[in-house]
Protein backbone atom coordinates (compact mmCIF):
# COMPACT_ATOMS: atom_id res chain seq x y z
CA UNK A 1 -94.24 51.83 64.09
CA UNK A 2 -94.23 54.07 67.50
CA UNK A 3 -95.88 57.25 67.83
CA UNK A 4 -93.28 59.95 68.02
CA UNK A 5 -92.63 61.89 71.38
CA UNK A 6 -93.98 65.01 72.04
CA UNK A 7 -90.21 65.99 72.01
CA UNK A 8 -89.86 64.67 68.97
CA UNK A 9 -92.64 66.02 67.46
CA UNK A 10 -91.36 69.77 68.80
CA UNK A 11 -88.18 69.25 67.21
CA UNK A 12 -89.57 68.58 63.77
CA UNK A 13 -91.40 71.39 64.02
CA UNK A 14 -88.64 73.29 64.49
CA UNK A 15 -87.11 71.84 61.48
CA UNK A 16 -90.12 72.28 59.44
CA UNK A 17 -90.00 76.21 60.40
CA UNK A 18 -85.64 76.38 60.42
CA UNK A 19 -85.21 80.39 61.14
CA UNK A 20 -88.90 81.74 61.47
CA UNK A 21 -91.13 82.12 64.62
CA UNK A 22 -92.87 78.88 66.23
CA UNK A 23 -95.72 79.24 68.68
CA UNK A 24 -94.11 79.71 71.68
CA UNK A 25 -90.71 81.30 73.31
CA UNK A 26 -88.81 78.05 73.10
CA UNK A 27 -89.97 76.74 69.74
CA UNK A 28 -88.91 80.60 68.24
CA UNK A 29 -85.47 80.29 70.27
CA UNK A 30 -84.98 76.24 68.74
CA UNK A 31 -86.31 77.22 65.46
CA UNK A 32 -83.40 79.93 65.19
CA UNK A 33 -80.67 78.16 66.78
CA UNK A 34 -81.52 75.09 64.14
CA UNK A 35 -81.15 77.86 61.32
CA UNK A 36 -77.55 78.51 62.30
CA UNK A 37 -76.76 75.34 63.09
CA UNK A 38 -77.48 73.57 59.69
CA UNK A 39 -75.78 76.69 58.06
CA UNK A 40 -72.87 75.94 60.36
CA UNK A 41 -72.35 72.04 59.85
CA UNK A 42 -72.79 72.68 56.45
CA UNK A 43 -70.51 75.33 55.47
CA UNK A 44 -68.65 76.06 58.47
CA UNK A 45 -69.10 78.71 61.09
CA UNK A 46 -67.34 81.48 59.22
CA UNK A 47 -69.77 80.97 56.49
CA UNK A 48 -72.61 81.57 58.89
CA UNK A 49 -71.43 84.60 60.24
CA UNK A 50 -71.79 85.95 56.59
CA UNK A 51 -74.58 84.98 54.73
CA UNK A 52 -77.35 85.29 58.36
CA UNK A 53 -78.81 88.11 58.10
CA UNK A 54 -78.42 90.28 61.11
CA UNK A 55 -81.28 89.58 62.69
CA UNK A 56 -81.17 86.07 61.90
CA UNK A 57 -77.83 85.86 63.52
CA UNK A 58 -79.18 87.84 66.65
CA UNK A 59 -81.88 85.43 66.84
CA UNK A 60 -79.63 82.57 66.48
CA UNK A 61 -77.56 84.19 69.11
CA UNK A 62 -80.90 84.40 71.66
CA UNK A 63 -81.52 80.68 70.57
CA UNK A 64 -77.91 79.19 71.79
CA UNK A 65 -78.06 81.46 75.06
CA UNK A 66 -81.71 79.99 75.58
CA UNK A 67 -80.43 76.56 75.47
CA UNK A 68 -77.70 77.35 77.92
CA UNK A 69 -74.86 77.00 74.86
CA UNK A 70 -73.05 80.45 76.29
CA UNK A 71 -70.00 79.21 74.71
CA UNK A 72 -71.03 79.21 71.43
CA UNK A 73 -72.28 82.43 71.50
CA UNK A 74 -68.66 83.18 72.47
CA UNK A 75 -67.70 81.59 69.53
CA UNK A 76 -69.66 83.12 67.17
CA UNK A 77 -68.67 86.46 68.46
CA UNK A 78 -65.19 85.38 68.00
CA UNK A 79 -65.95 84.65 64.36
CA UNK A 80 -67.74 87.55 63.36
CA UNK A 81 -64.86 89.52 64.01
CA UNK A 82 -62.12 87.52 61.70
CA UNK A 83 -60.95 89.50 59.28
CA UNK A 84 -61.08 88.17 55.36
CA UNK A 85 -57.19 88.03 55.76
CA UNK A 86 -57.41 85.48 58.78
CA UNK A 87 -60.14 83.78 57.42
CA UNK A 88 -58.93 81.13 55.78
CA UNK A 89 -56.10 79.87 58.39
CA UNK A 90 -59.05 80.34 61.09
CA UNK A 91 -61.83 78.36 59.69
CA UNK A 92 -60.99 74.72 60.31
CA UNK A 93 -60.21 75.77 64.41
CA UNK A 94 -63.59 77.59 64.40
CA UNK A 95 -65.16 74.61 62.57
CA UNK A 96 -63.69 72.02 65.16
CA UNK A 97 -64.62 73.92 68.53
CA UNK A 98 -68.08 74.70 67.46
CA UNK A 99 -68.54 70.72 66.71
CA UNK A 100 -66.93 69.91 69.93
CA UNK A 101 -69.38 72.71 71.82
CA UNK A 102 -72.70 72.13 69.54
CA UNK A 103 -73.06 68.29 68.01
CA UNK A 104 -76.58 67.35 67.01
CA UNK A 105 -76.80 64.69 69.86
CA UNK A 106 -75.75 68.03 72.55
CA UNK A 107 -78.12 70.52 71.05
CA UNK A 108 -80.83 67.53 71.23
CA UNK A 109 -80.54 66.49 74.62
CA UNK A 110 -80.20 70.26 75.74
CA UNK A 111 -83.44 71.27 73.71
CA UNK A 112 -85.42 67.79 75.59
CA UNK A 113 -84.32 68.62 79.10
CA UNK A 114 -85.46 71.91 78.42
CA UNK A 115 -88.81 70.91 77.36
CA UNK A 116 -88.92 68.57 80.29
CA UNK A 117 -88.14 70.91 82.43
CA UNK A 118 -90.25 74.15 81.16
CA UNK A 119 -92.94 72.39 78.75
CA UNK A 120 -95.09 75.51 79.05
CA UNK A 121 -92.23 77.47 76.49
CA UNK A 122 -93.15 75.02 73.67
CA UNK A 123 -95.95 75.13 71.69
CA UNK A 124 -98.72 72.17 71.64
CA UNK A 125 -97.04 69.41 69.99
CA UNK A 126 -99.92 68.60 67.83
């Protein structure tokens, strides 16, 4: 079996700590955007909206805008404002673009040519 990457091994920490601080700028910002992510491909991006807390949504929102995902933020301001009466005929459309803006494999290689790129905002990989 291979050793992991120190990529890797950032990313799992990230999963490990899903929605609360890591050591660094960039683990904090990945750590959040992972949080609202799994929320999202889980339940759907409406759902998200509403059961983040504030600040976990904010944080969230400083974790996509880190990563350069500008259009999801977008998005996600888009669905916070849906009323409960639109709701419902909304939530597949919201569901789709956010999969087409945000897959796993496109927050993944965002999040490693980030750490390429600026290794000093992640924390040691251990």
């Amino acid at each position: 079996m291979s050793d992991l990457s120190a990529a890797d091994r950032i990313w799992n920490r990230a999963c490990e700590l899903i929605g609360r601080p890591g050591p660094e700028e960039g683990d904090t910002a990945l750590s959040a955007l992972l949080r609202a992510h799994n929320e999202t491909m889980n339940n759907g991006l409406l759902h998200c909206v509403e059961v983040l807390s504030t600040k976990e949504l904010a944080a969230a929102i400083d974790g996509y805008r880190y990563f350069g995902f500008n259009a999801v933020v977008d998005l996600i301001e888009k669905a916070r404002e849906v009323s409960p009466d639109e709701a419902a005929q909304m939530e597949a459309k919201f569901d789709r673009d956010y999969s087409d803006l945000a897959s796993d494999q496109q927050l993944l290689a965002q999040f490693k040519e980030r750490f390429r790129t600026a290794p000093d905002q992640f924390g040691s990989p251990g």
